[in-house]
N, C-alpha and C. Protein backbone atom coordinates (compact mmCIF):
# COMPACT_ATOMS: atom_id res chain seq x y z
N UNK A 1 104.59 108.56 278.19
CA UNK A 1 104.41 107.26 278.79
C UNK A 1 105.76 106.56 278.79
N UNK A 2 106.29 105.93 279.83
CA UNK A 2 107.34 105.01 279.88
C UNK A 2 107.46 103.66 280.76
N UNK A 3 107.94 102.55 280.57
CA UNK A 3 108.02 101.21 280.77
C UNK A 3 109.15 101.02 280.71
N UNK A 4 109.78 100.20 281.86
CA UNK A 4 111.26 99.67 282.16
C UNK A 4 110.76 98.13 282.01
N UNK A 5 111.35 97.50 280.94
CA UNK A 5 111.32 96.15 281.39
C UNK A 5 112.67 95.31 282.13
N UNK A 6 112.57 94.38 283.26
CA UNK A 6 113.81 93.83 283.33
C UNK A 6 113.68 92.04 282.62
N UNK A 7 114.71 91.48 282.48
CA UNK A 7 114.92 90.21 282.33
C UNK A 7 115.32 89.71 284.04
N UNK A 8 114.24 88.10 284.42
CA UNK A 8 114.24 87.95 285.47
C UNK A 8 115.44 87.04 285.83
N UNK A 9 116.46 86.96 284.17
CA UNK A 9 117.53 86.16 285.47
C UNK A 9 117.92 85.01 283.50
N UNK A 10 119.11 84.27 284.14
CA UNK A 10 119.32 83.47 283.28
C UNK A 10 119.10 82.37 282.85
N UNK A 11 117.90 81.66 284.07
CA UNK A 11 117.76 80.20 283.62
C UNK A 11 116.20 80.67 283.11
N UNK A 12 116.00 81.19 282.61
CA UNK A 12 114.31 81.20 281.85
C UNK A 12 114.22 82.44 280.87
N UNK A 13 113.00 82.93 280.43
CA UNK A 13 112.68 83.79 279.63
C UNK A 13 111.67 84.61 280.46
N UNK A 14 111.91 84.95 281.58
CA UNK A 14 110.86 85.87 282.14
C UNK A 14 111.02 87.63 282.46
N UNK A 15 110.17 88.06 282.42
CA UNK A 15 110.36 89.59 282.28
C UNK A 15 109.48 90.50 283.73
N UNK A 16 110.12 91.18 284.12
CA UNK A 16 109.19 91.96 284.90
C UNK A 16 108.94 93.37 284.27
N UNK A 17 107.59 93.93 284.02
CA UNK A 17 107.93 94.99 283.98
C UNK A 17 107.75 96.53 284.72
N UNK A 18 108.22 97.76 284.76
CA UNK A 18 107.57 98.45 285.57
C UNK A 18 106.75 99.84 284.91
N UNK A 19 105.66 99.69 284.85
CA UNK A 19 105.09 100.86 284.26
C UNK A 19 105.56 102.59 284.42
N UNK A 20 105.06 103.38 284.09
CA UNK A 20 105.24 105.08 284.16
C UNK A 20 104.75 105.39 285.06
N UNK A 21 103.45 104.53 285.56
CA UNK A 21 102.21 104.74 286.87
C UNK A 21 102.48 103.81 287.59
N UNK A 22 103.60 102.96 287.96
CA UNK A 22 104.27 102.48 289.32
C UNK A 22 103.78 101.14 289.10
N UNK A 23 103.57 100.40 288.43
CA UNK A 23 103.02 99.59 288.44
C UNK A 23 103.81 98.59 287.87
N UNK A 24 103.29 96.84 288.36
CA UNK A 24 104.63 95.74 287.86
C UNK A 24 103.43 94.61 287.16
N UNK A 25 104.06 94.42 285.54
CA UNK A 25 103.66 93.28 285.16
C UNK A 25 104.63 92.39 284.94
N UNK A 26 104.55 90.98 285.15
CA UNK A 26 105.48 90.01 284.82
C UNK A 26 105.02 89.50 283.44
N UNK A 27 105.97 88.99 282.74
CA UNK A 27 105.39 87.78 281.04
C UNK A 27 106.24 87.03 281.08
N UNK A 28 105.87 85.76 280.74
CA UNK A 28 106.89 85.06 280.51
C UNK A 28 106.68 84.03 278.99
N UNK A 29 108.01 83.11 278.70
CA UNK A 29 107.32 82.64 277.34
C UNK A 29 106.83 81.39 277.42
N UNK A 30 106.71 80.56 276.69
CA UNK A 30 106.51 79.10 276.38
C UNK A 30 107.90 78.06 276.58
N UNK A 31 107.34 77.10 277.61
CA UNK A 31 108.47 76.16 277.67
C UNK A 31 109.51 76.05 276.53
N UNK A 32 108.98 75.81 275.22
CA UNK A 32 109.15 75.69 273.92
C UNK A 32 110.07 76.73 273.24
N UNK A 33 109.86 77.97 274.25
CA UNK A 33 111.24 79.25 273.72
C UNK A 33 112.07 79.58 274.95
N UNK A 34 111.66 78.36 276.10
CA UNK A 34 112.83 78.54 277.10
C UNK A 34 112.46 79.75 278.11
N UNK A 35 110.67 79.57 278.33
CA UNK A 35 110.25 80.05 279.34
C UNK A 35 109.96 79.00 280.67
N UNK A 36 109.04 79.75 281.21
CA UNK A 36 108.25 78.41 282.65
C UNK A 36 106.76 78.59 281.77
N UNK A 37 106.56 79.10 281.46
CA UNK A 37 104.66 79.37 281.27
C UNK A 37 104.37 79.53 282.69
N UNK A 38 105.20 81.40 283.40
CA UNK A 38 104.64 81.44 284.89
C UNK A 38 104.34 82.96 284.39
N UNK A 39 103.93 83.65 283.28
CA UNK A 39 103.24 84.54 283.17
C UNK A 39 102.60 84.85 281.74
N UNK A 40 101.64 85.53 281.92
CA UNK A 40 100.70 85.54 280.27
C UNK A 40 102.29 85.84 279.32
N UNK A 41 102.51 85.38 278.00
CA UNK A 41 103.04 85.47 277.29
C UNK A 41 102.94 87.20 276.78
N UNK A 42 103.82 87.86 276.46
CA UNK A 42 103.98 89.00 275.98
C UNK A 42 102.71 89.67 274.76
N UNK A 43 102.98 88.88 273.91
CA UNK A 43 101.91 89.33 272.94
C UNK A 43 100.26 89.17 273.30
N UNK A 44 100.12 88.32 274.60
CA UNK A 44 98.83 88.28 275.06
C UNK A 44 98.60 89.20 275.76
N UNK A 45 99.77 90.16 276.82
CA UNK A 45 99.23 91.68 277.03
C UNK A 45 98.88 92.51 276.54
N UNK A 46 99.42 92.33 274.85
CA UNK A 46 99.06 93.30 274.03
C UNK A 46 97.62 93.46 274.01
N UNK A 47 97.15 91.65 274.03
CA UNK A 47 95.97 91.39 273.14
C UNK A 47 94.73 92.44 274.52
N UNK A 48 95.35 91.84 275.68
CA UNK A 48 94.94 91.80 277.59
C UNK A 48 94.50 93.87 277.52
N UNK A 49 95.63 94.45 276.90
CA UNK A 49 96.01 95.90 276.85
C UNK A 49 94.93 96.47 276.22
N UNK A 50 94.76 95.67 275.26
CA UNK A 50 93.71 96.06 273.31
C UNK A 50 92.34 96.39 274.26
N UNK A 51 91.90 94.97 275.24
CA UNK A 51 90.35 94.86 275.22
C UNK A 51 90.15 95.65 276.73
N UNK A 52 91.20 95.88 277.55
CA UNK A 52 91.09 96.77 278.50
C UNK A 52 91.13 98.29 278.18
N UNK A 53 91.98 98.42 277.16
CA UNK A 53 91.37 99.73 276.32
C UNK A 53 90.20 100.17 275.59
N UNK A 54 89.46 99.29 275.06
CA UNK A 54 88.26 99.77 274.44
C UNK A 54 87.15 99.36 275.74
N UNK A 55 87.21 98.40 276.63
CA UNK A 55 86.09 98.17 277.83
C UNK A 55 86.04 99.60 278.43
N UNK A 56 87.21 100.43 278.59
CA UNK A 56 87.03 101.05 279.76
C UNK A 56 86.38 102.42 278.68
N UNK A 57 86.73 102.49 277.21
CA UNK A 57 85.73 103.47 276.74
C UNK A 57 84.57 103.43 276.32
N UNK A 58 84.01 102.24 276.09
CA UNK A 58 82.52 101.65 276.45
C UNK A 58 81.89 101.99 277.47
N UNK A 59 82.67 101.91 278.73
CA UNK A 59 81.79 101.96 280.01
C UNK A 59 81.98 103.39 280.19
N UNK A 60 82.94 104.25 279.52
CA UNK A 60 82.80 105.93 279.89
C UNK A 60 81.90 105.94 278.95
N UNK A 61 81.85 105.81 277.68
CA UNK A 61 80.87 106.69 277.24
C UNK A 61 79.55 106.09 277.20
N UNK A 62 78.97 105.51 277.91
CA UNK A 62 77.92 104.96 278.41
C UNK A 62 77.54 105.64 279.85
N UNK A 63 78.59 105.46 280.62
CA UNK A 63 78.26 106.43 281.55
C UNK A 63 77.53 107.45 281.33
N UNK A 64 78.72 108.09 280.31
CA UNK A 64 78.54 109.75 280.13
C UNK A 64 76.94 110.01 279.27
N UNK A 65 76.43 108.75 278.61
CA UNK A 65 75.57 109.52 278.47
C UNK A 65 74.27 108.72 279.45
N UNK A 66 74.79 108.65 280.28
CA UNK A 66 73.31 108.21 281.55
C UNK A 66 73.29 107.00 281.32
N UNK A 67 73.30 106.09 280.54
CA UNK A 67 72.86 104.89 280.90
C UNK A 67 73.25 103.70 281.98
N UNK A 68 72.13 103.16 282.56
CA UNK A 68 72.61 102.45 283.46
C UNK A 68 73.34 101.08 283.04
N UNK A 69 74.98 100.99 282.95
CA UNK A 69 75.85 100.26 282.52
C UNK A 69 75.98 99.49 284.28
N UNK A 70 76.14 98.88 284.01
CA UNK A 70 76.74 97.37 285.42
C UNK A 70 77.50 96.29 285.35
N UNK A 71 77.75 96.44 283.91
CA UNK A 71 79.02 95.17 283.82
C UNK A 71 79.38 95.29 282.24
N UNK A 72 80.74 95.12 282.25
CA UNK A 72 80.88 95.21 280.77
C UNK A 72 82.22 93.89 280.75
N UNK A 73 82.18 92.84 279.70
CA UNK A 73 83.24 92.40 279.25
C UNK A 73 83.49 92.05 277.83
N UNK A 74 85.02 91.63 277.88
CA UNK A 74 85.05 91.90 276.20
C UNK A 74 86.12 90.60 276.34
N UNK A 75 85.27 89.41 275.36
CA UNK A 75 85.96 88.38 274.83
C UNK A 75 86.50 88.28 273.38
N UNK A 76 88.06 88.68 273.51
CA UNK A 76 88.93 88.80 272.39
C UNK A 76 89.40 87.43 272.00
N UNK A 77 89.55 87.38 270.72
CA UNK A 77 90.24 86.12 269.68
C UNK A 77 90.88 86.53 268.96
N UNK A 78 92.13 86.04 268.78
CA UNK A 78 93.27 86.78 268.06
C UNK A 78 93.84 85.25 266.79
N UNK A 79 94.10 86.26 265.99
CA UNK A 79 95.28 85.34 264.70
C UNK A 79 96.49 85.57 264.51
N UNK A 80 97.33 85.03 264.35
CA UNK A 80 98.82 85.89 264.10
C UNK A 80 99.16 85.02 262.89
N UNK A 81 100.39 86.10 262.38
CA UNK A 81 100.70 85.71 261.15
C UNK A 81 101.21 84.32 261.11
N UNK A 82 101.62 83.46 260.81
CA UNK A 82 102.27 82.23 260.51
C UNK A 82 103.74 82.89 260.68
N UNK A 83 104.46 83.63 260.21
CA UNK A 83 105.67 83.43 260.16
C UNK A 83 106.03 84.85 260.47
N UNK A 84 107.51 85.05 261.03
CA UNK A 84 108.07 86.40 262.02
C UNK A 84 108.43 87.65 260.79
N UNK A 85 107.48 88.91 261.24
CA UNK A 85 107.15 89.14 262.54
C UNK A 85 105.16 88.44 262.88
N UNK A 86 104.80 87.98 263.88
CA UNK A 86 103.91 87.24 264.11
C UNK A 86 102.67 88.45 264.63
N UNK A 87 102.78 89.19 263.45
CA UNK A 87 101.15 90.27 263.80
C UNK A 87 100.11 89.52 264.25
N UNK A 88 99.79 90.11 264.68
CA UNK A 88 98.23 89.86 264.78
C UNK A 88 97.26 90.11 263.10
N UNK A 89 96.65 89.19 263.00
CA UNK A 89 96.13 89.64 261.45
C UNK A 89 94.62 89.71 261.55
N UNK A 90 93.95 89.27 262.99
CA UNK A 90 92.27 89.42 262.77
C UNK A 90 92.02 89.40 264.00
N UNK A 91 91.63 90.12 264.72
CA UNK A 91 91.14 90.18 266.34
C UNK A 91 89.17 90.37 266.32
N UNK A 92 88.37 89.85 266.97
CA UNK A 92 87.33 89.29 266.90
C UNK A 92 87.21 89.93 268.56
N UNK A 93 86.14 91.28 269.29
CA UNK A 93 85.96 90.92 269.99
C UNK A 93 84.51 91.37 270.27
N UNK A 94 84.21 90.41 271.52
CA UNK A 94 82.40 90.32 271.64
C UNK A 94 82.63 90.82 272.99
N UNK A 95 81.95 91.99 273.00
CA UNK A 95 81.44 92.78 274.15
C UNK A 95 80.23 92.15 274.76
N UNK A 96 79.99 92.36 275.88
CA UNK A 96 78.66 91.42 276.72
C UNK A 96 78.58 92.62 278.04
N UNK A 97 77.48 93.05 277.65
CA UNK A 97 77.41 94.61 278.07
C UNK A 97 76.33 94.11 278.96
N UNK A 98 76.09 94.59 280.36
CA UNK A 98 75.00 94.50 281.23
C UNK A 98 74.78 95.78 282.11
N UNK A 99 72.95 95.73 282.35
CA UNK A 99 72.62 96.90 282.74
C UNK A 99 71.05 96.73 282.67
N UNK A 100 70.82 98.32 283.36
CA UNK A 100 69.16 98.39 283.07
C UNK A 100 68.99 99.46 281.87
N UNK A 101 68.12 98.66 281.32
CA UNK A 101 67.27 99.15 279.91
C UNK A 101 68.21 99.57 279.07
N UNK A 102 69.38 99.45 278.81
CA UNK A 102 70.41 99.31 278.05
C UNK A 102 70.05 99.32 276.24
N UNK A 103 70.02 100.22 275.76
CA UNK A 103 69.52 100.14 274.00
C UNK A 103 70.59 99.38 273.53
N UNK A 104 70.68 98.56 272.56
CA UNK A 104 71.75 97.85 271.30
C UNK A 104 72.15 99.12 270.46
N UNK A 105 71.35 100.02 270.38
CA UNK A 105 72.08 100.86 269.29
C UNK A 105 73.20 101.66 270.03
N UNK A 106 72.49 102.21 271.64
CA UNK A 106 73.66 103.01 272.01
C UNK A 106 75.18 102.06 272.59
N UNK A 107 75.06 100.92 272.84
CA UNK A 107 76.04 100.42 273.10
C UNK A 107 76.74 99.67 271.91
N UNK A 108 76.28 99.18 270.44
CA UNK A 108 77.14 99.46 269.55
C UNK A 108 77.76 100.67 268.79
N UNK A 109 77.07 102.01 269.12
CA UNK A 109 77.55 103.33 269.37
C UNK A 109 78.86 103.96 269.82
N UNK A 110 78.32 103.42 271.05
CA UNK A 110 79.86 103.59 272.26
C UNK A 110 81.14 102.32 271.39
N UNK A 111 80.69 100.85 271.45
CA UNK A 111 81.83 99.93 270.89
C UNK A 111 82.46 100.88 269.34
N UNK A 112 81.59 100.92 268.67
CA UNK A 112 82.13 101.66 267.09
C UNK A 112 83.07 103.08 267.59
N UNK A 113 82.24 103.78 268.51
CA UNK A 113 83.08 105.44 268.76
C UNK A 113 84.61 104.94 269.32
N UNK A 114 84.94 103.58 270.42
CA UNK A 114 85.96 103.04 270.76
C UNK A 114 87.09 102.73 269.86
N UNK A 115 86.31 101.80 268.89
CA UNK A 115 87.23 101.34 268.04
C UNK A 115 87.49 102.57 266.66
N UNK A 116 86.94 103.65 266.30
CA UNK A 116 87.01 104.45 265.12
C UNK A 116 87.67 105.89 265.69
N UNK A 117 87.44 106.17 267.23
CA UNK A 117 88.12 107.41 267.10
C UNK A 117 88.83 107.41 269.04
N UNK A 118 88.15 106.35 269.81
CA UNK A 118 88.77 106.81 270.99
C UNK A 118 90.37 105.16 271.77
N UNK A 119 90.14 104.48 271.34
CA UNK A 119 91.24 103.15 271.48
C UNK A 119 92.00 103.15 271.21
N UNK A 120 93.03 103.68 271.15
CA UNK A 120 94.50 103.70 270.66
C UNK A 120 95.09 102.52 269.68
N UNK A 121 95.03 101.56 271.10
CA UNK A 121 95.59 100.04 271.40
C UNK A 121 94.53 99.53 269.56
N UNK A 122 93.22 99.15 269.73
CA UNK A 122 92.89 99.01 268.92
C UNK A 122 92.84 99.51 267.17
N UNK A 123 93.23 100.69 267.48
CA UNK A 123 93.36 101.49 266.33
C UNK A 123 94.51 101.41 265.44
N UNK A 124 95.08 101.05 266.41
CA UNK A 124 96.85 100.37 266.25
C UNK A 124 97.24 99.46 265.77
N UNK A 125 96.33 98.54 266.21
CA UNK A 125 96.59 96.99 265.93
C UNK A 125 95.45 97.26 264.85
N UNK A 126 94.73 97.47 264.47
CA UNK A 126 93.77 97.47 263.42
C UNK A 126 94.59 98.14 261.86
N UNK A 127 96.02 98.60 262.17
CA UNK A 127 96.90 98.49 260.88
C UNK A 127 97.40 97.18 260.19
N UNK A 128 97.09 96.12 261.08
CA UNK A 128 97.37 94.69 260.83
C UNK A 128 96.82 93.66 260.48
N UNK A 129 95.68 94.03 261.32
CA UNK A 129 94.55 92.99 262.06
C UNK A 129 93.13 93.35 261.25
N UNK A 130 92.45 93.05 260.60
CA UNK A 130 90.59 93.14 260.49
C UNK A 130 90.43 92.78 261.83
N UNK A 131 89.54 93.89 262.22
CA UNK A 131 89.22 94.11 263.44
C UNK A 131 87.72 93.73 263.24
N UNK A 132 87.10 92.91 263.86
CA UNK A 132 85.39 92.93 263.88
C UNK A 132 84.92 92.55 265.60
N UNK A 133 83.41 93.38 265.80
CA UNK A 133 82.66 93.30 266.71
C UNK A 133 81.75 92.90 266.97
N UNK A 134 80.94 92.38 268.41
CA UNK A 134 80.01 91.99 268.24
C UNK A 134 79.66 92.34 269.63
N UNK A 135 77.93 92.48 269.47
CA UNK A 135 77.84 92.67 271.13
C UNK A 135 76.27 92.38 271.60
N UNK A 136 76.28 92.20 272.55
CA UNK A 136 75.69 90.92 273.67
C UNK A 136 74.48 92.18 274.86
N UNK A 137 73.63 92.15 275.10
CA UNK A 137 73.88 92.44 276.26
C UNK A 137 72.84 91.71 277.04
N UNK A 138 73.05 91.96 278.33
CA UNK A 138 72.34 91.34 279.87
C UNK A 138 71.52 92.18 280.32
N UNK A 139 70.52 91.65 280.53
CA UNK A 139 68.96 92.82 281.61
C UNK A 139 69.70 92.70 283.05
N UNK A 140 69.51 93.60 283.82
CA UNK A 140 70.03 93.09 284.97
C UNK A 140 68.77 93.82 286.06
């Protein structure tokens, strides 16, 4: 995997970056460290990265085992340390899983198999962070 980031110039703190798979994210920082606040702040991709990594193995392994999945999201809450380097120290996220006839056991199944053996992002940050879950779901 590889990422080029550039710096967008000298009057701000903004970044473009370009992914391995062609792709461009911008971040930028807080007025306050001599950004614009004209893109999610850096450490919020991480957070953006974390819950797009475990959604999308929720909804595979739900797929994979037949169930009818139709919407999945995942509302993350993050802590960081007080003082640098600014870990993350407790990430909180609530899955809100929708579908037909959808069991609670198999979709805290799939969330636990995400976060214990298939999420990287999470597994990662869970050297830092108490990681806890919770999950929701919708009849549809």
């Amino acid at each position: 995997m590889e990422c080029t980031i550039n710096w967008m110039g000298a009057d701000g703190m903004a970044f473009v970056a370009q992914t391995g798979s062609g792709h461009m994210l911008t971040m930028d920082g807080a007025p306050q460290g001599g950004g614009h606040n004209l893109a999610p702040r850096p450490m919020e991709t991480v957070l953006a990265g974390t819950g797009g990594c475990t959604a999308y193995d929720v909804v595979l392994i739900l797929k994979r085992g037949r169930h009818d999945v139709r919407g999945c999201q995942v509302q993350l809450k993050a802590e960081r340390a007080e003082e640098d380097p600014k870990v993350f120290t407790a990430i909180h996220m609530h899955f809100v899983v929708s579908g037909r006839g959808l069991k609670q056991e198999a979709v805290e199944r799939a969330v636990a198999l995400s976060h214990e053996k298939y999420c990287s992002a999470s597994i990662m940050l869970g050297k830092t962070a108490a990681m806890t879950t919770s999950v929701e779901l919708v009849e549809v």
